[in-house]
C-alpha atoms as a PDB file:
ATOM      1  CA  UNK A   1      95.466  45.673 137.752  1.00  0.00           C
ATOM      2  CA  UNK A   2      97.019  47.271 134.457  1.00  0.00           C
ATOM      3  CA  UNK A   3      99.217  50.118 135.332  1.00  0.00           C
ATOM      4  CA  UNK A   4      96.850  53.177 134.274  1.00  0.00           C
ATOM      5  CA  UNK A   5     100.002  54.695 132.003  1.00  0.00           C
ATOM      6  CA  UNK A   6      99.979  51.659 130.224  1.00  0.00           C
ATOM      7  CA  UNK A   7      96.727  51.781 128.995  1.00  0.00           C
ATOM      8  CA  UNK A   8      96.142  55.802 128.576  1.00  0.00           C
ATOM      9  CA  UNK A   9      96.296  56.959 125.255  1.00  0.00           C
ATOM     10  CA  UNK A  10      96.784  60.694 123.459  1.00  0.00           C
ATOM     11  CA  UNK A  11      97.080  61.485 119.810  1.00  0.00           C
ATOM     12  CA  UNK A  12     100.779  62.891 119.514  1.00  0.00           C
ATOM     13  CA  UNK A  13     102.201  61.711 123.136  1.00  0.00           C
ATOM     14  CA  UNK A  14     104.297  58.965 124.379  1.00  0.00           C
ATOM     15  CA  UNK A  15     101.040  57.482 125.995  1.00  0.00           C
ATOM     16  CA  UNK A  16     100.372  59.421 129.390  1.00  0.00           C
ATOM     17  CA  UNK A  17      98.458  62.774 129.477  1.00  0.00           C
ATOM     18  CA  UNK A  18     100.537  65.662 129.621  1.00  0.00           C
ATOM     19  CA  UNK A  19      99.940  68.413 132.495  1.00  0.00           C
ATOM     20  CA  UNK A  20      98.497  71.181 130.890  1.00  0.00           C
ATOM     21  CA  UNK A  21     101.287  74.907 131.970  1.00  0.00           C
ATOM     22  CA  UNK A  22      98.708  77.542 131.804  1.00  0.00           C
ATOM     23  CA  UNK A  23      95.273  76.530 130.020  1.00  0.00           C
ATOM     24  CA  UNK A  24      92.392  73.843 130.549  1.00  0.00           C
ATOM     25  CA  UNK A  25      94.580  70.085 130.818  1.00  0.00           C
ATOM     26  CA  UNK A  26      94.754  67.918 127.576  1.00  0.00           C
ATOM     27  CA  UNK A  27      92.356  65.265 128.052  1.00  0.00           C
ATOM     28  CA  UNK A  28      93.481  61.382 127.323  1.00  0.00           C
ATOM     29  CA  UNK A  29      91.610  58.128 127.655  1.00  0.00           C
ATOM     30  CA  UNK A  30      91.519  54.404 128.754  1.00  0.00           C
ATOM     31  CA  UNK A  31      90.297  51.512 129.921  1.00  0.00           C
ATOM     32  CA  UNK A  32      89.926  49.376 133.127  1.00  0.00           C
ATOM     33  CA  UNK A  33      88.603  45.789 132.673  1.00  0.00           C
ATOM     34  CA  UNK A  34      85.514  45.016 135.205  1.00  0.00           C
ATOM     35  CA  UNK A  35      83.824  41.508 135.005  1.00  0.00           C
ATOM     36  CA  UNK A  36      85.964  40.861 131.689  1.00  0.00           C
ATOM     37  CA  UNK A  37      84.260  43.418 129.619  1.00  0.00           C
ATOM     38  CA  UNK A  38      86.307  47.143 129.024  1.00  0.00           C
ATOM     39  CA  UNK A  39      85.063  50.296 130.116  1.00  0.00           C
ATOM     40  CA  UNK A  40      86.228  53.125 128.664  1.00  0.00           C
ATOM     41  CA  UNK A  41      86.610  56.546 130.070  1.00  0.00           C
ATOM     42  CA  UNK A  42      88.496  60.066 129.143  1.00  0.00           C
ATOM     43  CA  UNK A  43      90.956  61.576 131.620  1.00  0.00           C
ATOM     44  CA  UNK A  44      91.847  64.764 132.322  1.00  0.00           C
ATOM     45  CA  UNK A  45      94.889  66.451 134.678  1.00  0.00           C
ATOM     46  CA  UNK A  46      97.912  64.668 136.355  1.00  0.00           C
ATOM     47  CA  UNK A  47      97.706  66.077 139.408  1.00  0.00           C
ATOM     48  CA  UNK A  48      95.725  66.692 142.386  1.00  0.00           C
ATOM     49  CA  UNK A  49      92.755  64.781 144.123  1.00  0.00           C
ATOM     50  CA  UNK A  50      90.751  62.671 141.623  1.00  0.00           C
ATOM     51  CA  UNK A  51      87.117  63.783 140.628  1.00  0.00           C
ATOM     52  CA  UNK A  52      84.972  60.590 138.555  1.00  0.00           C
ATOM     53  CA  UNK A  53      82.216  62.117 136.273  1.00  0.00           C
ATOM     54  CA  UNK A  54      79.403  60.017 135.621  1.00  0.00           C
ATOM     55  CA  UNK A  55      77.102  60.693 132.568  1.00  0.00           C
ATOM     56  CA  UNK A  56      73.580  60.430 132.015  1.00  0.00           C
ATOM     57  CA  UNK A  57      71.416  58.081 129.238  1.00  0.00           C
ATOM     58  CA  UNK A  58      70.303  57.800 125.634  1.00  0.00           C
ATOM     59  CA  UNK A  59      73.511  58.397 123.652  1.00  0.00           C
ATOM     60  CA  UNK A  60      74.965  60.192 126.191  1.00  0.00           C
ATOM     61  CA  UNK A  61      79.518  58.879 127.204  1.00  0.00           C
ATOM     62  CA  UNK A  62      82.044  60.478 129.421  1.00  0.00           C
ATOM     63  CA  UNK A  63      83.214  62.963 126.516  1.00  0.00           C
ATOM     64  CA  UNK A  64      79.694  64.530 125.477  1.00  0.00           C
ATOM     65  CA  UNK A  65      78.491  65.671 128.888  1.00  0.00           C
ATOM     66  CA  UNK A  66      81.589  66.262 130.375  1.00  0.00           C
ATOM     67  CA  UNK A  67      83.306  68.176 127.405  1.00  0.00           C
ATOM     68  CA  UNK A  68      83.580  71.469 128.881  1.00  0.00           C
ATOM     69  CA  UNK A  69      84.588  69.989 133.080  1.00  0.00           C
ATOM     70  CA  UNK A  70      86.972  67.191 132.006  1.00  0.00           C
ATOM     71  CA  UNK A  71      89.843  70.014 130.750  1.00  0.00           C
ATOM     72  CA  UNK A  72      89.057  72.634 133.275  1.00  0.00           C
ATOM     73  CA  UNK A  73      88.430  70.830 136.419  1.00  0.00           C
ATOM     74  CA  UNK A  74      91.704  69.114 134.937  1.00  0.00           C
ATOM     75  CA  UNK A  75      93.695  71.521 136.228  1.00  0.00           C
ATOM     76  CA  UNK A  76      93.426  70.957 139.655  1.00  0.00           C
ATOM     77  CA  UNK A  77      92.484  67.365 139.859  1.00  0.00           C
ATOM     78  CA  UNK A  78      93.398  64.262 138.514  1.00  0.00           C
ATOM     79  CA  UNK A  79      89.423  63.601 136.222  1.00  0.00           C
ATOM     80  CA  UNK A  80      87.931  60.223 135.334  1.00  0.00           C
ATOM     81  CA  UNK A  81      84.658  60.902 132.817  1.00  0.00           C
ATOM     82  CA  UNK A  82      83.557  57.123 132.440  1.00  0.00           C
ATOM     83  CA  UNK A  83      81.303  55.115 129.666  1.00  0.00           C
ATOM     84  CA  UNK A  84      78.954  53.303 130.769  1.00  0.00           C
ATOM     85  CA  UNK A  85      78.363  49.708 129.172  1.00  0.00           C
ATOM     86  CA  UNK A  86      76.721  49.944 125.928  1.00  0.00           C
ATOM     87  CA  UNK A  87      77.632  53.747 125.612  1.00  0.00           C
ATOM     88  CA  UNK A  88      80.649  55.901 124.096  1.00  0.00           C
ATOM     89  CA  UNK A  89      83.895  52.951 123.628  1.00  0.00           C
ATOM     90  CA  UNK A  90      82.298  50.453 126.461  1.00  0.00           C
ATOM     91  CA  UNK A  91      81.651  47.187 125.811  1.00  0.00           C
ATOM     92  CA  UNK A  92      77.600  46.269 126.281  1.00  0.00           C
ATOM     93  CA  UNK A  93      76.732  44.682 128.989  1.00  0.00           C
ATOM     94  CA  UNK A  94      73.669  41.879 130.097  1.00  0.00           C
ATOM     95  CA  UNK A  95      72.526  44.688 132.523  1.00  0.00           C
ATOM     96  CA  UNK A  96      71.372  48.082 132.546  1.00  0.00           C
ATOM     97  CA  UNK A  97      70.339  49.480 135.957  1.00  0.00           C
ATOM     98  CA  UNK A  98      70.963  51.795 138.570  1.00  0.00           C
ATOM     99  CA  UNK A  99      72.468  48.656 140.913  1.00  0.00           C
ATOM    100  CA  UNK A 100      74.355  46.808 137.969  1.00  0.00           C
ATOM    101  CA  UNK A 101      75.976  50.706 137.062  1.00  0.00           C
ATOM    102  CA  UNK A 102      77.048  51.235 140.847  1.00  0.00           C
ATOM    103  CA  UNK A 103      79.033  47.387 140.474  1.00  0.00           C
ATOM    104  CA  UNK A 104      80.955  48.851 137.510  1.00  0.00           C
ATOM    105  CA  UNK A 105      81.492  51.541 139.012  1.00  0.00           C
ATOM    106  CA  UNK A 106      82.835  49.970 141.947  1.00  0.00           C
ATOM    107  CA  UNK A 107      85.212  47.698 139.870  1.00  0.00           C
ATOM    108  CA  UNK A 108      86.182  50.783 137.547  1.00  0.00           C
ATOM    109  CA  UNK A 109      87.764  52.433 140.638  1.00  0.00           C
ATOM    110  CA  UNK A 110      89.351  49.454 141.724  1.00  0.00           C
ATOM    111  CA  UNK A 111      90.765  48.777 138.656  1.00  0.00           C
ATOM    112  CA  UNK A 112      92.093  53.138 138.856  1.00  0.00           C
ATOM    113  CA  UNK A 113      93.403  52.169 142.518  1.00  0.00           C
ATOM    114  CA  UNK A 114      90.983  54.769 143.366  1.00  0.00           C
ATOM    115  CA  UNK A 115      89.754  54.094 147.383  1.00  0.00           C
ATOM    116  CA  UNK A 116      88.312  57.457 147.623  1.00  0.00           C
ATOM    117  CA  UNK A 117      86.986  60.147 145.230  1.00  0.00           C
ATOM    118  CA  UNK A 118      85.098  63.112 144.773  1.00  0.00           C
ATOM    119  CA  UNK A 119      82.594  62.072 142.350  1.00  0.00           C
ATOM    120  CA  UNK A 120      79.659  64.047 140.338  1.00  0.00           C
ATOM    121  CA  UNK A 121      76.881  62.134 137.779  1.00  0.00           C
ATOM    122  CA  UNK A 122      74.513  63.762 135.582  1.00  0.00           C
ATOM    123  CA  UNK A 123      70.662  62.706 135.229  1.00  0.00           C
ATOM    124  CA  UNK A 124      71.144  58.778 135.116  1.00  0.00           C
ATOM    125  CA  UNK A 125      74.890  58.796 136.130  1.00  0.00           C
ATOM    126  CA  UNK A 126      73.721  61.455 139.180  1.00  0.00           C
ATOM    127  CA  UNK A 127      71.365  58.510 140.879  1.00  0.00           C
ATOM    128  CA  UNK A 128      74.130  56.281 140.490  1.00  0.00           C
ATOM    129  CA  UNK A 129      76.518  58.208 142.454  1.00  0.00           C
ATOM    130  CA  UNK A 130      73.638  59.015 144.752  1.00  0.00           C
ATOM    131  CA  UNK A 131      73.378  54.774 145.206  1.00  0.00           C
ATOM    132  CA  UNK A 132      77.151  54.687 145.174  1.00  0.00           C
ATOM    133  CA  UNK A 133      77.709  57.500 147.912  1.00  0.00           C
ATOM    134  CA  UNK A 134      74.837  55.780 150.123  1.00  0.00           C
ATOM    135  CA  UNK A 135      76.216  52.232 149.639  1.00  0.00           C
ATOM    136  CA  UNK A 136      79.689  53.149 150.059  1.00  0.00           C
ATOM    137  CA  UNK A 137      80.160  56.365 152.489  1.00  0.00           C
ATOM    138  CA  UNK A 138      83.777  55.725 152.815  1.00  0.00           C
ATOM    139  CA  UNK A 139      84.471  55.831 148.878  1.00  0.00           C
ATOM    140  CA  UNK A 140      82.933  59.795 148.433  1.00  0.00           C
ATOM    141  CA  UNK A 141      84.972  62.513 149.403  1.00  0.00           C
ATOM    142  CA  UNK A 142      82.014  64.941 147.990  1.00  0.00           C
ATOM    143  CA  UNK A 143      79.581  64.736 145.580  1.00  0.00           C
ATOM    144  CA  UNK A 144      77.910  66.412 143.149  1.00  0.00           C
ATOM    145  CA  UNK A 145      74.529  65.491 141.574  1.00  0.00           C
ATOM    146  CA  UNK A 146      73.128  67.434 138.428  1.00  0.00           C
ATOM    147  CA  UNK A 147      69.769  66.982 136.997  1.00  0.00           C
ATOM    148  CA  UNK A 148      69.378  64.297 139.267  1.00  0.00           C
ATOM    149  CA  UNK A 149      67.231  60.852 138.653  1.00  0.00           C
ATOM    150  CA  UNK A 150      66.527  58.880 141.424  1.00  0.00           C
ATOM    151  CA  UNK A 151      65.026  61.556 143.805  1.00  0.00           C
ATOM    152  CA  UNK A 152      61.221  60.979 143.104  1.00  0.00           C
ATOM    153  CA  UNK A 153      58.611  57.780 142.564  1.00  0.00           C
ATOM    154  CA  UNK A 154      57.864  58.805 139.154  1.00  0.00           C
ATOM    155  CA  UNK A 155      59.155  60.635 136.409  1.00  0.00           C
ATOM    156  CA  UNK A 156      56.517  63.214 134.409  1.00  0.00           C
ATOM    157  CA  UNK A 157      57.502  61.167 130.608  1.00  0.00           C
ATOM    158  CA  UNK A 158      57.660  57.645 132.409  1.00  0.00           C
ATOM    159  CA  UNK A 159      54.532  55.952 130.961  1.00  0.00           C
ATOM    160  CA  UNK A 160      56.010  56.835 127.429  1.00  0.00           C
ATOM    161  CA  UNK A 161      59.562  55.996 128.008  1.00  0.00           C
ATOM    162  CA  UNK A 162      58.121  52.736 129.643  1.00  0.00           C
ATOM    163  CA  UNK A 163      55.913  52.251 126.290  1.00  0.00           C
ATOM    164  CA  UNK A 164      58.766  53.077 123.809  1.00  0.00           C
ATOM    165  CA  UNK A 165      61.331  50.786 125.889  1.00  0.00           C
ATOM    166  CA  UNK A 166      59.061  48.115 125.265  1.00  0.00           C
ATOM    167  CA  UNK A 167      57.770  48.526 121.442  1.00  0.00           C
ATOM    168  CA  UNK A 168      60.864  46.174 120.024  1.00  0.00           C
ATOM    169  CA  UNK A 169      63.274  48.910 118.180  1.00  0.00           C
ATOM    170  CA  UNK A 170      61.144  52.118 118.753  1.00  0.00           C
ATOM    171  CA  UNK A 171      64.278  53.802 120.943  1.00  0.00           C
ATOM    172  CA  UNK A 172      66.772  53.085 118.383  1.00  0.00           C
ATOM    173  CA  UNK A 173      64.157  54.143 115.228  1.00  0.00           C
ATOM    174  CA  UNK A 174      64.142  57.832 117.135  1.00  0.00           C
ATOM    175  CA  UNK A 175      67.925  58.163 117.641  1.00  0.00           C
ATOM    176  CA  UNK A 176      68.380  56.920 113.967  1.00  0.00           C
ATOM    177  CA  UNK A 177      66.112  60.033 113.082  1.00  0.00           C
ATOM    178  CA  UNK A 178      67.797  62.195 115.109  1.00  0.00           C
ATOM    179  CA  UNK A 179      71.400  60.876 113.087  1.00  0.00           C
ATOM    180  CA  UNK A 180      70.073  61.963 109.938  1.00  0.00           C
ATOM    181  CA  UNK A 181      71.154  65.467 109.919  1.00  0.00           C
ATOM    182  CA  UNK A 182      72.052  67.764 112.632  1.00  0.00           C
ATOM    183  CA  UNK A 183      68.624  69.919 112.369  1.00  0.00           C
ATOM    184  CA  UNK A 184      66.890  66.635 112.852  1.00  0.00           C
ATOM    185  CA  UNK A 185      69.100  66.210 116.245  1.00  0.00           C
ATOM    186  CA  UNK A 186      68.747  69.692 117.176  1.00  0.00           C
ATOM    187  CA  UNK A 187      64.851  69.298 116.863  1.00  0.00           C
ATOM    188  CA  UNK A 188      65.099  66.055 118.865  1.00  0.00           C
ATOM    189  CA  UNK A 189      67.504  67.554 121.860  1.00  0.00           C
ATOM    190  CA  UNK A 190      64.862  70.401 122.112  1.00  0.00           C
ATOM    191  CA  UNK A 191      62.949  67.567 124.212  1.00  0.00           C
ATOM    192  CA  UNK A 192      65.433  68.108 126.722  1.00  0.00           C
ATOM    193  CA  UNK A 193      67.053  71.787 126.707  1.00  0.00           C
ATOM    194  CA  UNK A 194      65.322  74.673 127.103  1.00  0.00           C
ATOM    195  CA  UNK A 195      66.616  76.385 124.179  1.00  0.00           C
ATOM    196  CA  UNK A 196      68.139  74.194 121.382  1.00  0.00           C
ATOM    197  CA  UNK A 197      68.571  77.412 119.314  1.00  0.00           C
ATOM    198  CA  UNK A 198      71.580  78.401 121.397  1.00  0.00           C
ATOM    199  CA  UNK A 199      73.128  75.187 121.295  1.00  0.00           C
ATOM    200  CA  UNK A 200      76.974  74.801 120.485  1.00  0.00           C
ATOM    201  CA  UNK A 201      77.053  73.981 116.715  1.00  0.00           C
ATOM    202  CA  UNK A 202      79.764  71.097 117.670  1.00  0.00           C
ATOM    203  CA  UNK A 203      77.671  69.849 120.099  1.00  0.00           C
ATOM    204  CA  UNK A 204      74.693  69.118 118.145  1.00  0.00           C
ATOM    205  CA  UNK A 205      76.795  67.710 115.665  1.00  0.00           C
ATOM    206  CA  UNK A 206      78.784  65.181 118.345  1.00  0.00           C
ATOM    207  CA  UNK A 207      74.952  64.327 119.569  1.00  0.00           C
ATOM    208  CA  UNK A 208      73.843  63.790 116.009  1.00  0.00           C
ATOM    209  CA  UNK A 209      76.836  61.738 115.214  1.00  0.00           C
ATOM    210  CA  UNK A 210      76.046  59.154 118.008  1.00  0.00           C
ATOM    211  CA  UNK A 211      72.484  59.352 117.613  1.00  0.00           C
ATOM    212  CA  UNK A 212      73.122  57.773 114.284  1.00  0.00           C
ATOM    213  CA  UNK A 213      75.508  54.935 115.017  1.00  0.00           C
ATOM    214  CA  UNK A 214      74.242  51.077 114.765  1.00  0.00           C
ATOM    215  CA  UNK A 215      72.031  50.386 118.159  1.00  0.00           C
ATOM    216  CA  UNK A 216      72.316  54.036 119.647  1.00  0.00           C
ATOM    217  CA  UNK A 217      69.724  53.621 122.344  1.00  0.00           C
ATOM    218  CA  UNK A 218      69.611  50.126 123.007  1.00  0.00           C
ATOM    219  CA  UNK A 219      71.136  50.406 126.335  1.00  0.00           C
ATOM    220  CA  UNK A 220      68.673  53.275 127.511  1.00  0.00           C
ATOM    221  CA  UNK A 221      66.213  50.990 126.205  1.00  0.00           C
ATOM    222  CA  UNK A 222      67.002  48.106 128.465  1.00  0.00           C
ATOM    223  CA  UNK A 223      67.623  50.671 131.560  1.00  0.00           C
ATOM    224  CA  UNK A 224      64.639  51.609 131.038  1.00  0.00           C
ATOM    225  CA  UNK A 225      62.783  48.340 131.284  1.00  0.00           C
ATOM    226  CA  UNK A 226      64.603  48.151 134.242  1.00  0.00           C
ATOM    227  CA  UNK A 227      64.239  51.393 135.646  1.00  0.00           C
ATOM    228  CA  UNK A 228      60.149  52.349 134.643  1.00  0.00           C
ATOM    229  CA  UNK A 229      57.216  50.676 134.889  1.00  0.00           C
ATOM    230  CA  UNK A 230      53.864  51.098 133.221  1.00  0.00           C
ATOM    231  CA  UNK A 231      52.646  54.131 135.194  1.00  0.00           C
ATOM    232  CA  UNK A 232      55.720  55.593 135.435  1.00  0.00           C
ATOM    233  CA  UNK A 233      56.815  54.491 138.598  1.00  0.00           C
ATOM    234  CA  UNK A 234      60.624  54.216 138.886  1.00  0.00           C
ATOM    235  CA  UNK A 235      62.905  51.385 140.398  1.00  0.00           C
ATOM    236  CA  UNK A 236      65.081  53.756 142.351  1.00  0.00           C
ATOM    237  CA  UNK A 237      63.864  56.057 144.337  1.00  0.00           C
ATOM    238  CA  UNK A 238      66.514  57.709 146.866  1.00  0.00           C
ATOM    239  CA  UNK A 239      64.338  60.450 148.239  1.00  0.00           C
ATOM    240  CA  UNK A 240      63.456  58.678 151.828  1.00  0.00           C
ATOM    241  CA  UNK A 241      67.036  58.050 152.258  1.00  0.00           C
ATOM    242  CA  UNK A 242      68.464  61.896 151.798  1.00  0.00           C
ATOM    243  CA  UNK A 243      68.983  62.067 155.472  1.00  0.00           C
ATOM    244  CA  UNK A 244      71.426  59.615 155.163  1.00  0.00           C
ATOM    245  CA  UNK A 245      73.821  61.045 153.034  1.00  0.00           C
ATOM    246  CA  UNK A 246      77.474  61.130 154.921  1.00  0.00           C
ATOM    247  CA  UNK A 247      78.636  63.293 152.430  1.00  0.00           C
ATOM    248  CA  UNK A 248      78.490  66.956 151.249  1.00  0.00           C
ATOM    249  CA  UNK A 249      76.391  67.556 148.434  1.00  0.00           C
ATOM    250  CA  UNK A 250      76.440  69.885 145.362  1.00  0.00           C
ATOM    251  CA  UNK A 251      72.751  69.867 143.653  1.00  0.00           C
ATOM    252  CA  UNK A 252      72.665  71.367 140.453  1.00  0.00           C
ATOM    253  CA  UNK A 253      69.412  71.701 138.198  1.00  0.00           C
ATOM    254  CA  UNK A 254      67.726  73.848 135.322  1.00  0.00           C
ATOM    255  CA  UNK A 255      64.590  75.615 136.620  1.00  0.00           C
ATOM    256  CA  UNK A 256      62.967  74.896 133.186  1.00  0.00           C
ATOM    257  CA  UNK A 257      64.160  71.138 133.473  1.00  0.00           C
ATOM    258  CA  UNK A 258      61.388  69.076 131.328  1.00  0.00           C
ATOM    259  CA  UNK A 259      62.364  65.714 132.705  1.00  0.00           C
ATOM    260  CA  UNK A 260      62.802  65.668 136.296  1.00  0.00           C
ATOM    261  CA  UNK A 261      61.598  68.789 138.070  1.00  0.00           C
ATOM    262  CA  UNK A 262      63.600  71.078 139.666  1.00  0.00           C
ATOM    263  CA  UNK A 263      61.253  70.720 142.950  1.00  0.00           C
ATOM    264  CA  UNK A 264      63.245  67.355 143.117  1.00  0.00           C
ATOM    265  CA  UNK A 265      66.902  69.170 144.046  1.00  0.00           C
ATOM    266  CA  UNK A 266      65.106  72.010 145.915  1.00  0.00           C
ATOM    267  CA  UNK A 267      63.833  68.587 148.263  1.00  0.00           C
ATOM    268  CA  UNK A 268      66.809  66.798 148.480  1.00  0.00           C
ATOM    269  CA  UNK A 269      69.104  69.933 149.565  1.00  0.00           C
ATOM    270  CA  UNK A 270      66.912  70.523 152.354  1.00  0.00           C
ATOM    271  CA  UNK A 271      66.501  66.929 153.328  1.00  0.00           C
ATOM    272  CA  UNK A 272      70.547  66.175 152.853  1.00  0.00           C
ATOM    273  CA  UNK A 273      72.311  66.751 155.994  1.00  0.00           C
ATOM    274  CA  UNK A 274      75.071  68.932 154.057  1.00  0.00           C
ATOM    275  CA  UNK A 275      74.050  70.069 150.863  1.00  0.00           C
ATOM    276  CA  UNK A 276      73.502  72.991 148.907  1.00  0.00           C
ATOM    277  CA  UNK A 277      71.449  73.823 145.547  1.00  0.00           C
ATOM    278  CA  UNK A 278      72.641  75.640 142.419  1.00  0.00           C
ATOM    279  CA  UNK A 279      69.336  76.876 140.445  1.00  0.00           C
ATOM    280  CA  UNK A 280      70.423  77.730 137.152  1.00  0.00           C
ATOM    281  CA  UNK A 281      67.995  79.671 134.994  1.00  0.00           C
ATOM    282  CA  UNK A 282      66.132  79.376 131.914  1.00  0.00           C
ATOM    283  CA  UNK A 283      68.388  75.926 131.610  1.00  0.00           C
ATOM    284  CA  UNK A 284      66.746  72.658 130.653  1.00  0.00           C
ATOM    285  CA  UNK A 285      67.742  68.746 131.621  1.00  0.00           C
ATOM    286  CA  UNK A 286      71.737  69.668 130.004  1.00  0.00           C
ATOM    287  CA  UNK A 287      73.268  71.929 132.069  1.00  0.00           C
ATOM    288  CA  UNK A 288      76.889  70.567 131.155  1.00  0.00           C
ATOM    289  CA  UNK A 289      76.367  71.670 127.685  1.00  0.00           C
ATOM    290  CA  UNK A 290      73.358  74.511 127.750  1.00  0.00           C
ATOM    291  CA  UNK A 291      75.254  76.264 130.755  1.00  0.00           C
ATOM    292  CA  UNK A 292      78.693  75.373 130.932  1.00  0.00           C
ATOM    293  CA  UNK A 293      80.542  78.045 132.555  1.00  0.00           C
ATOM    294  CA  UNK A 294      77.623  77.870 135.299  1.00  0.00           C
ATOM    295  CA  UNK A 295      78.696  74.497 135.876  1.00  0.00           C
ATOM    296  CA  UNK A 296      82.652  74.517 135.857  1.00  0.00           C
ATOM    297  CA  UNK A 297      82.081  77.765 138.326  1.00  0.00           C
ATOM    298  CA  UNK A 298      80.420  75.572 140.740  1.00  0.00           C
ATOM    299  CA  UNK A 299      82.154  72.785 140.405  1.00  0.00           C
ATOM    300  CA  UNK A 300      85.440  74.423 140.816  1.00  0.00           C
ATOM    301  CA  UNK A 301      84.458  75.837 144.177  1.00  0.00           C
ATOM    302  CA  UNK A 302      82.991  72.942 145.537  1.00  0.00           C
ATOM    303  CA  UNK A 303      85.558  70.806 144.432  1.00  0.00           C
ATOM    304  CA  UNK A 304      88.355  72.831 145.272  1.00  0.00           C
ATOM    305  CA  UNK A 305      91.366  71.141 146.879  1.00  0.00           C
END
């Protein structure tokens, strides 16, 4: 294991994040080494319990969900916002799943020296910490899933994304139209957000920039000839299993979600032995970044030392 100092990087520091005195913490990054390939994440706060922040697919890394939580939740905790393979700084990786993210996840902590965490995901990253939490009871202190995949058979899109996973290139020919200027990305996040109008200018523009990188979308691709199958049925499904759940439970969704409804969270918090459910209005499949204040509110509470 490297020591994590070592490897922790911020512009105009000796290396090692520096504890923010009285506003949001200055946010750092590195990298732990799992199965030989690097996986990048940001990191927030020096002190405290640590929180992991898991992020969601298509161009999505730690830094572009997470923008507005890593520096605030920061203050308090010790935050880990990772990249998954083949996303943000990661290196790619032969698999893209639900079950191959939870193994990376696994060695990302062990490589942190991390044996227990409170841990939150978003869409994709959400069902992985769902799979994590169930797999691994002993490694979630709480958890917090937003927008949350994995807690239905089918998704409402899943025969397209199934169809455009498997048309050689079509994924990556959208996100290269969505790079081309940042009304063309702000026209293509509006299939996911309730209101793109009221979008943070420097948000749209950190989507658009990613969206227009070489391969952006060739890992959701692949997870999602993993995930989805022709009619839209999904891999992972972790509704049956709610009752299982050692752990309490945040649930956080947009009542105008477009991608996975919020009947889904409204389900699982009754089914969850310890949960509770954040409905946040007139708020699409982004919460993080349409809502953000909603979200650091909640999170704070729940995650409160």
């Amino acid at each position: 294991m490297i020591p994590e100092d070592e490897r922790e990087s911020v512009d105009g520091t000796d290396g090692r994040v520096e504890p923010a005195l009285d506003g949001p913490a200055s946010v750092g990054s590195g990298v732990a080494v799992v199965n030989g390939r690097q996986v990048a994440y940001r990191r927030a706060g020096t002190e405290g319990p640590p929180l992991v922040l898991l992020h969601g697919a298509g161009v999505d890394d730690g830094a572009l969900s997470w923008a507005h939580v890593l520096p605030e939740l920061g203050r308090t905790h010790r935050v880990y916002a990772v990249d998954w393979p083949g996303h943000g700084e990661s290196d790619d990786a032969p698999e893209h799943s639900v079950d191959a993210y939870r193994d990376v996840l696994v060695g990302v902590l062990d490589e942190l020296g991390l044996a227990s965490v409170a841990l939150a995901g978003i869409s994709m990253g959400a069902g992985v910490a769902l799979s994590f939490a169930l797999a691994h009871p002993d490694r979630v202190d709480r958890l917090a899933l937003v927008s949350s995949y994995g807690l239905g058979s089918s998704v409402p899109a899943g025969s397209l994304w199934y169809a455009l996973a498997n048309v050689p290139g079509a994924n990556q020919a959208g996100y290269a139209a969505m790079g081309t200027s940042t009304t063309a990305a702000r026209t293509g996040l509006s299939q996911v957000v309730h209101d793109a109008s009221t979008l943070d200018a420097g948000f749209v523009e950190a989507f658009r920039e990613r969206a227009s990188r070489a391969g952006a979308g060739a890992a959701f691709a692949a997870f999602q000839r993993s995930e989805i199958g022709p009619s839209g049925r999904v891999e992972t499904d972790l509704a049956g299993r709610l009752a299982d759940l050692a752990v309490e439970t945040l649930f956080v969704h947009g009542t105008q979600d477009p991608l996975f409804p919020v009947e889904w969270a409204r389900r699982a918090a009754e089914r969850a032995p310890d949960a509770s459910l954040v409905e946040i209005p007139d708020c699409g499949h982004w919460p993080t970044r349409e809502h953000p204040d909603v979200v650091v509110d909640a999170f704070r509470s729940f995650f409160a030392p």
